[in-house]
C-alpha atoms as a PDB file:
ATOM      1  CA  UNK A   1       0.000   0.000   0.000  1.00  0.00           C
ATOM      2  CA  UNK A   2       1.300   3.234  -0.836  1.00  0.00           C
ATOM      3  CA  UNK A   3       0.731   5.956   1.600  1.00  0.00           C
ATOM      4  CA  UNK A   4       0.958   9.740   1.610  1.00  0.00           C
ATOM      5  CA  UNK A   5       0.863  11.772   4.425  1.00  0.00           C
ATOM      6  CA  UNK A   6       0.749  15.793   3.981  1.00  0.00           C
ATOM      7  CA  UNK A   7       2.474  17.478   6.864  1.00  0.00           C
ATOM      8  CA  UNK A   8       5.611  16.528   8.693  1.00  0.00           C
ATOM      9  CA  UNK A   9       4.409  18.090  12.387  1.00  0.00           C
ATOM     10  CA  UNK A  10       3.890  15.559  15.310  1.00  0.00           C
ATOM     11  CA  UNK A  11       1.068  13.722  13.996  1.00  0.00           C
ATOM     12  CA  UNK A  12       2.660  13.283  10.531  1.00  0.00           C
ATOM     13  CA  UNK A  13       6.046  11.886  11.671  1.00  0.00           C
ATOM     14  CA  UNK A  14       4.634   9.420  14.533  1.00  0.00           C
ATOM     15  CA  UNK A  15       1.843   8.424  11.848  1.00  0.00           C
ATOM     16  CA  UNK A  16       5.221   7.351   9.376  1.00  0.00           C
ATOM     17  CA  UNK A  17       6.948   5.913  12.749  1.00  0.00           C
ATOM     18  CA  UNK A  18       4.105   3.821  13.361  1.00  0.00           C
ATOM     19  CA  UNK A  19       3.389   2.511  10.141  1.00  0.00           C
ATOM     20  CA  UNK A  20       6.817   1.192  10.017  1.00  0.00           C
ATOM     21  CA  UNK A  21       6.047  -0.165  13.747  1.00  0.00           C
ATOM     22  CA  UNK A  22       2.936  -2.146  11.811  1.00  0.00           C
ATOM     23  CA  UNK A  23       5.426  -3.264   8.908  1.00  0.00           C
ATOM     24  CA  UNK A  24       5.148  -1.118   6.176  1.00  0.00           C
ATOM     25  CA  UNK A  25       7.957  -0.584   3.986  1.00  0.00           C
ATOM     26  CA  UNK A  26       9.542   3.124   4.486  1.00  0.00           C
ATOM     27  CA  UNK A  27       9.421   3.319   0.221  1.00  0.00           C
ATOM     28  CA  UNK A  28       5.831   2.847   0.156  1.00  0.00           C
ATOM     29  CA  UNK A  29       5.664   5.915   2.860  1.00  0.00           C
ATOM     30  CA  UNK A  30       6.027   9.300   1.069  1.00  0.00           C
ATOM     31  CA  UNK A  31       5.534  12.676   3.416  1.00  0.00           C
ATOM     32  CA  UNK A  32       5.447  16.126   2.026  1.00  0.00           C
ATOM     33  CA  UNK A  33       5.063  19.132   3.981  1.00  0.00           C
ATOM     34  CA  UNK A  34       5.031  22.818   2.865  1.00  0.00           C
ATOM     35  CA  UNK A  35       7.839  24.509   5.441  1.00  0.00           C
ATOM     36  CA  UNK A  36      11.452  24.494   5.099  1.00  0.00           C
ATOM     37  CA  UNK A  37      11.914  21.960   8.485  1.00  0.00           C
ATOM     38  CA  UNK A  38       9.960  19.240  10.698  1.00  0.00           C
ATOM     39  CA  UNK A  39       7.670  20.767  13.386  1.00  0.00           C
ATOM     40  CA  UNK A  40       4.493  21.963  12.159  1.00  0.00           C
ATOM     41  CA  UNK A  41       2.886  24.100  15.031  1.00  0.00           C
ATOM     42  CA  UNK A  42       5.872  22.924  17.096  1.00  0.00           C
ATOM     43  CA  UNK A  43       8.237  25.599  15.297  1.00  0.00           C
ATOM     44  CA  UNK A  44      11.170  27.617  16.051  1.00  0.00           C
ATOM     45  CA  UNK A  45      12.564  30.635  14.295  1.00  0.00           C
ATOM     46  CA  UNK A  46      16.013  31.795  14.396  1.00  0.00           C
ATOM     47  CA  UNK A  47      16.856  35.740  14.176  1.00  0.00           C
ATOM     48  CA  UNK A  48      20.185  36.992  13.394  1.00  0.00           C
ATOM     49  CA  UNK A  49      21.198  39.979  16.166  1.00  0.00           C
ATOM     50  CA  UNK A  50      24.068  42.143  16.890  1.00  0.00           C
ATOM     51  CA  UNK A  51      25.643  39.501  19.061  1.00  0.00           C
ATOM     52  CA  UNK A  52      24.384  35.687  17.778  1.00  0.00           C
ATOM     53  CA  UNK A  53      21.782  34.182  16.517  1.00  0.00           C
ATOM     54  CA  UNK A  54      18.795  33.883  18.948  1.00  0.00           C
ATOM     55  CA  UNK A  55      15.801  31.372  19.052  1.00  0.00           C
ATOM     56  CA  UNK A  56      12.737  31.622  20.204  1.00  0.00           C
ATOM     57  CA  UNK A  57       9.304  29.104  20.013  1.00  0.00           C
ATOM     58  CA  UNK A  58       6.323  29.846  18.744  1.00  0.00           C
ATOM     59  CA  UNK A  59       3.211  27.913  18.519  1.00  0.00           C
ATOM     60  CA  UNK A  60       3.188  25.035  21.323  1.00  0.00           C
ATOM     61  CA  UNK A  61       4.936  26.067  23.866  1.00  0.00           C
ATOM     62  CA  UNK A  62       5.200  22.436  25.455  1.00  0.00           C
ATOM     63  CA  UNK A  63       3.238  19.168  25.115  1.00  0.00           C
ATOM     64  CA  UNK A  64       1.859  16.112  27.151  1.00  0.00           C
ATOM     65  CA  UNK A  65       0.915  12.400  26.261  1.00  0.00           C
ATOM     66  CA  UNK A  66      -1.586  10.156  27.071  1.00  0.00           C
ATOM     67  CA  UNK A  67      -1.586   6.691  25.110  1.00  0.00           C
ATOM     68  CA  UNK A  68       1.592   4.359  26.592  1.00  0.00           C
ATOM     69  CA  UNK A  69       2.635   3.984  23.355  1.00  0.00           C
ATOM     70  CA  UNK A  70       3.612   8.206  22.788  1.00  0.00           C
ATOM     71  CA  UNK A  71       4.834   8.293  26.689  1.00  0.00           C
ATOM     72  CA  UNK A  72       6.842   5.088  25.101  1.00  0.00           C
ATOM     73  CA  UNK A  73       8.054   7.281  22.292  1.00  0.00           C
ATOM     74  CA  UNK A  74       8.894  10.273  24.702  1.00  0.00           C
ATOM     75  CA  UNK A  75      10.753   7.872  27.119  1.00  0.00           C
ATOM     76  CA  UNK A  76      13.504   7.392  23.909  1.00  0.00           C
ATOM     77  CA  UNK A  77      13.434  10.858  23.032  1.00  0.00           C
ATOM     78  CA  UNK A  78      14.545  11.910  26.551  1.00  0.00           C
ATOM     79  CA  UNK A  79      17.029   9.206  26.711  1.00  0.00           C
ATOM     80  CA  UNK A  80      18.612  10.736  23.646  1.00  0.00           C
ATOM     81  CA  UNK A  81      18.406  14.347  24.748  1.00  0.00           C
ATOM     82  CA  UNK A  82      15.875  15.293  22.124  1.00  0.00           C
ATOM     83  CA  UNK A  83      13.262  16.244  24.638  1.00  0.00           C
ATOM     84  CA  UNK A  84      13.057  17.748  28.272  1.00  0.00           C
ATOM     85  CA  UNK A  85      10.390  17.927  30.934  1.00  0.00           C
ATOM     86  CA  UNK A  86       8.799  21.032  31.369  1.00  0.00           C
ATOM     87  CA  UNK A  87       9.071  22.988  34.674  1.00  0.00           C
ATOM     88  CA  UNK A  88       6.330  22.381  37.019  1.00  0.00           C
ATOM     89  CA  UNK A  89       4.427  25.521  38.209  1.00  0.00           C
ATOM     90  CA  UNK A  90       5.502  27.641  40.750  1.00  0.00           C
ATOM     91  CA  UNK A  91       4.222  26.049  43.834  1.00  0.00           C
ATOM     92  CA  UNK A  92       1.771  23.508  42.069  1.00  0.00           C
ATOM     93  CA  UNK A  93       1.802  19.988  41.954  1.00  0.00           C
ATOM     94  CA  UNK A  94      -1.580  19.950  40.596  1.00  0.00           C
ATOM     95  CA  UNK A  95      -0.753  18.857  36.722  1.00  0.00           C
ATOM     96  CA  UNK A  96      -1.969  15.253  36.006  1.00  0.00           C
ATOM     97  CA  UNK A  97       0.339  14.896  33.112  1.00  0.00           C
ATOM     98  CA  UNK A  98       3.970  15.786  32.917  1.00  0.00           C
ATOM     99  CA  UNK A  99       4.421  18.643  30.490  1.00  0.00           C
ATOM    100  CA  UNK A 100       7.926  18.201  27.596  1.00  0.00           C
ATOM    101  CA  UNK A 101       9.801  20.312  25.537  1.00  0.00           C
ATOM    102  CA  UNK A 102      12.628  19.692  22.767  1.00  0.00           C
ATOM    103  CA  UNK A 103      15.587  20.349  24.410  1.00  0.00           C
ATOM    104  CA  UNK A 104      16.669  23.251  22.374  1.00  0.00           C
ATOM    105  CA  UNK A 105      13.527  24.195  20.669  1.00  0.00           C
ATOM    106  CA  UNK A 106      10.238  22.837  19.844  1.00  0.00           C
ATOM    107  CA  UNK A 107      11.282  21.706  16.694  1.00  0.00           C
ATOM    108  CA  UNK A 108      13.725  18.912  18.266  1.00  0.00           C
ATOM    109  CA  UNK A 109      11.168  15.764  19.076  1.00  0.00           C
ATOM    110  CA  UNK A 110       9.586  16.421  15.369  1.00  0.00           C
ATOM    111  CA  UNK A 111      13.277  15.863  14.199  1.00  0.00           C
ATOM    112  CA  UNK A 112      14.703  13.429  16.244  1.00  0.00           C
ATOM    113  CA  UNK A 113      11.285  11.396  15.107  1.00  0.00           C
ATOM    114  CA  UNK A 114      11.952  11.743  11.847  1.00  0.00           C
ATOM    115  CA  UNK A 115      15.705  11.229  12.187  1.00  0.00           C
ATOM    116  CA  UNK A 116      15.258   7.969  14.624  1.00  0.00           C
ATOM    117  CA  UNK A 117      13.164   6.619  11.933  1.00  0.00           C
ATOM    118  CA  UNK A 118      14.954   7.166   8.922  1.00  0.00           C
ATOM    119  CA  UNK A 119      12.056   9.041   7.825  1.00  0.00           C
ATOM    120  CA  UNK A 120      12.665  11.271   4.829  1.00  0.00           C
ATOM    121  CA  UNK A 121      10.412  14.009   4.304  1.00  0.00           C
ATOM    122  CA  UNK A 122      10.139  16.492   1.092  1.00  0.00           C
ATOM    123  CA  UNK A 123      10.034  20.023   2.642  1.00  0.00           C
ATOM    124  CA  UNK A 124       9.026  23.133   0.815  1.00  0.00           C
ATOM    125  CA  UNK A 125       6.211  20.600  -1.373  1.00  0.00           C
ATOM    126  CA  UNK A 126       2.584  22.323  -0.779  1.00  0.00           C
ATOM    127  CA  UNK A 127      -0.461  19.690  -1.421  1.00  0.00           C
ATOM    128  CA  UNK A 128      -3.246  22.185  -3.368  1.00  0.00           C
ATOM    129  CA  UNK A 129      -4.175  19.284  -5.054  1.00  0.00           C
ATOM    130  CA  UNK A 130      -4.743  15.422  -4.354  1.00  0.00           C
ATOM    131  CA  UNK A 131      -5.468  14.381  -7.849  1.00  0.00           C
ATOM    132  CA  UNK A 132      -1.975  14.416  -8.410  1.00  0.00           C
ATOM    133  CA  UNK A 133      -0.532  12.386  -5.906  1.00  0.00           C
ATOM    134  CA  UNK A 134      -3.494  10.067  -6.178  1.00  0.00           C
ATOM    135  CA  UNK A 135      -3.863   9.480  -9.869  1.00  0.00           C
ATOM    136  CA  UNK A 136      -0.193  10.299 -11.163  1.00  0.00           C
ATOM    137  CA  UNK A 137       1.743   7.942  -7.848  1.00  0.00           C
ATOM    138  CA  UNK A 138      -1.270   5.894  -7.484  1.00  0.00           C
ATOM    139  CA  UNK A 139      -1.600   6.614  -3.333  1.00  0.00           C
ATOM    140  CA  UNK A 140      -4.236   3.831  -1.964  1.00  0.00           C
ATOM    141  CA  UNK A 141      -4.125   6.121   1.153  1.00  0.00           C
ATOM    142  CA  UNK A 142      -3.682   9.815   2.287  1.00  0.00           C
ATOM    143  CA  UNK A 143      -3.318  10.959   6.161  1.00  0.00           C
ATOM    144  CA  UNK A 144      -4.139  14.500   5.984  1.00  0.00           C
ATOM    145  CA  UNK A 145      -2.542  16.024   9.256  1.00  0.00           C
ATOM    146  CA  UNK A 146      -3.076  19.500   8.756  1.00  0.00           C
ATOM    147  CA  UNK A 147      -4.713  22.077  10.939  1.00  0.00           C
ATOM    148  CA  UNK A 148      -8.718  21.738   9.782  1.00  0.00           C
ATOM    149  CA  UNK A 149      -8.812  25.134   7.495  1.00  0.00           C
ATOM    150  CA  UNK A 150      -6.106  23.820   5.323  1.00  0.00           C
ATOM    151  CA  UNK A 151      -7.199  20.448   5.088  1.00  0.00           C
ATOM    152  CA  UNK A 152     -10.334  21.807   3.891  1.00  0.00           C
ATOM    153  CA  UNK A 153      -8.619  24.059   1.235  1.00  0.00           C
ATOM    154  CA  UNK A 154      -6.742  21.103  -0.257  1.00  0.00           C
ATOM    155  CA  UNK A 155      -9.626  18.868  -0.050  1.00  0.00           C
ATOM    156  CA  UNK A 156     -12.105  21.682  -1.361  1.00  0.00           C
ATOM    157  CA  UNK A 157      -9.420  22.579  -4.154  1.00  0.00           C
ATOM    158  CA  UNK A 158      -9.079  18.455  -5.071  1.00  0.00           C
ATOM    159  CA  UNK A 159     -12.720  18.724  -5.602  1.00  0.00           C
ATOM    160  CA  UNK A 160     -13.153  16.060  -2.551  1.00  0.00           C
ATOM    161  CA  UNK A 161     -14.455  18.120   0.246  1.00  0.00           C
ATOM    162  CA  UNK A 162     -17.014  16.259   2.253  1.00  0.00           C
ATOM    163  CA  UNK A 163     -20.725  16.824   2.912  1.00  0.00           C
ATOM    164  CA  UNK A 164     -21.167  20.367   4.824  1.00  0.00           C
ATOM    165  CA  UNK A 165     -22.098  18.933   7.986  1.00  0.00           C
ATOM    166  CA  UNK A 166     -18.629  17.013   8.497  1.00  0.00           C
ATOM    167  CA  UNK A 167     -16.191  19.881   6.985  1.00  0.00           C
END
């Protein structure tokens, strides 16, 4: 089965890692995403100043899990530095799940996923259109991972959007 999955954010990358987990072959596996890097909403710009280069997040500032299989996937990410534990609050000890970050920016679990994987990704490749993946590579599937308005516009511009009541 060959798969395509637009977006190489979070869900993106640990939907490739886990279809390899299941046994699919990483050459039947193709993910495109529009940005220059990994990360999706977990992104980190760099901006040249007098003195360095500085970095800041933006977008999810930290993130939690829930299933044992992502905690699983955390649990080698911290072992490998990728990833950090977010401070607690001050005082509090009310948080039921413990909070992460990438180590040096929010970008780093995205890449270590895709780099612990042997994932390749095509950056700077915008989906406008499904036909083409779908009739020119002959996809069987397509995991869409997206934020909802621009699934919609590529689904709406492939001529596939669904019925009003689920878009």
């Amino acid at each position: 089965m060959q798969t395509l999955i637009i977006g190489a954010g979070i869900t993106g990358l640990s939907a490739a890692r886990r279809l390899l987990e299941l046994g699919f072959s990483a050459k039947h596996i193709r993910i495109v995403d529009k940005s220059r890097g990994a990360g999706g909403r977990m992104a980190s710009r760099r901006l040249q100043t007098p003195s360095g280069t500085a970095r800041f997040d933006h977008g999810a500032q930290f993130f939690t899990a829930r299933s044992k299989e992502f905690k699983a996937l955390l649990s080698s990410a911290e072992d490998s530095g990728a990833i950090k534990r977010w401070p607690q609050g001050l005082g509090t000890n009310n948080q039921s799940h413990t909070r992460w970050c990438g180590s040096s920016g929010m970008t780093d679990l995205c890449k270590w996923i895709a780099a612990d994987s042997r994932l390749k990704v095509e950056f700077k490749t915008p989906v406008m259109h499904l036909g083409e993946y779908l009739d020119a590579n002959s996809f069987n599937a397509v995991i869409h991972t997206a934020p909802v308005p621009q699934a919609l516009a590529t689904l709406n511009g492939s001529g596939r959007l669904p019925a009003p009541d689920i878009a």
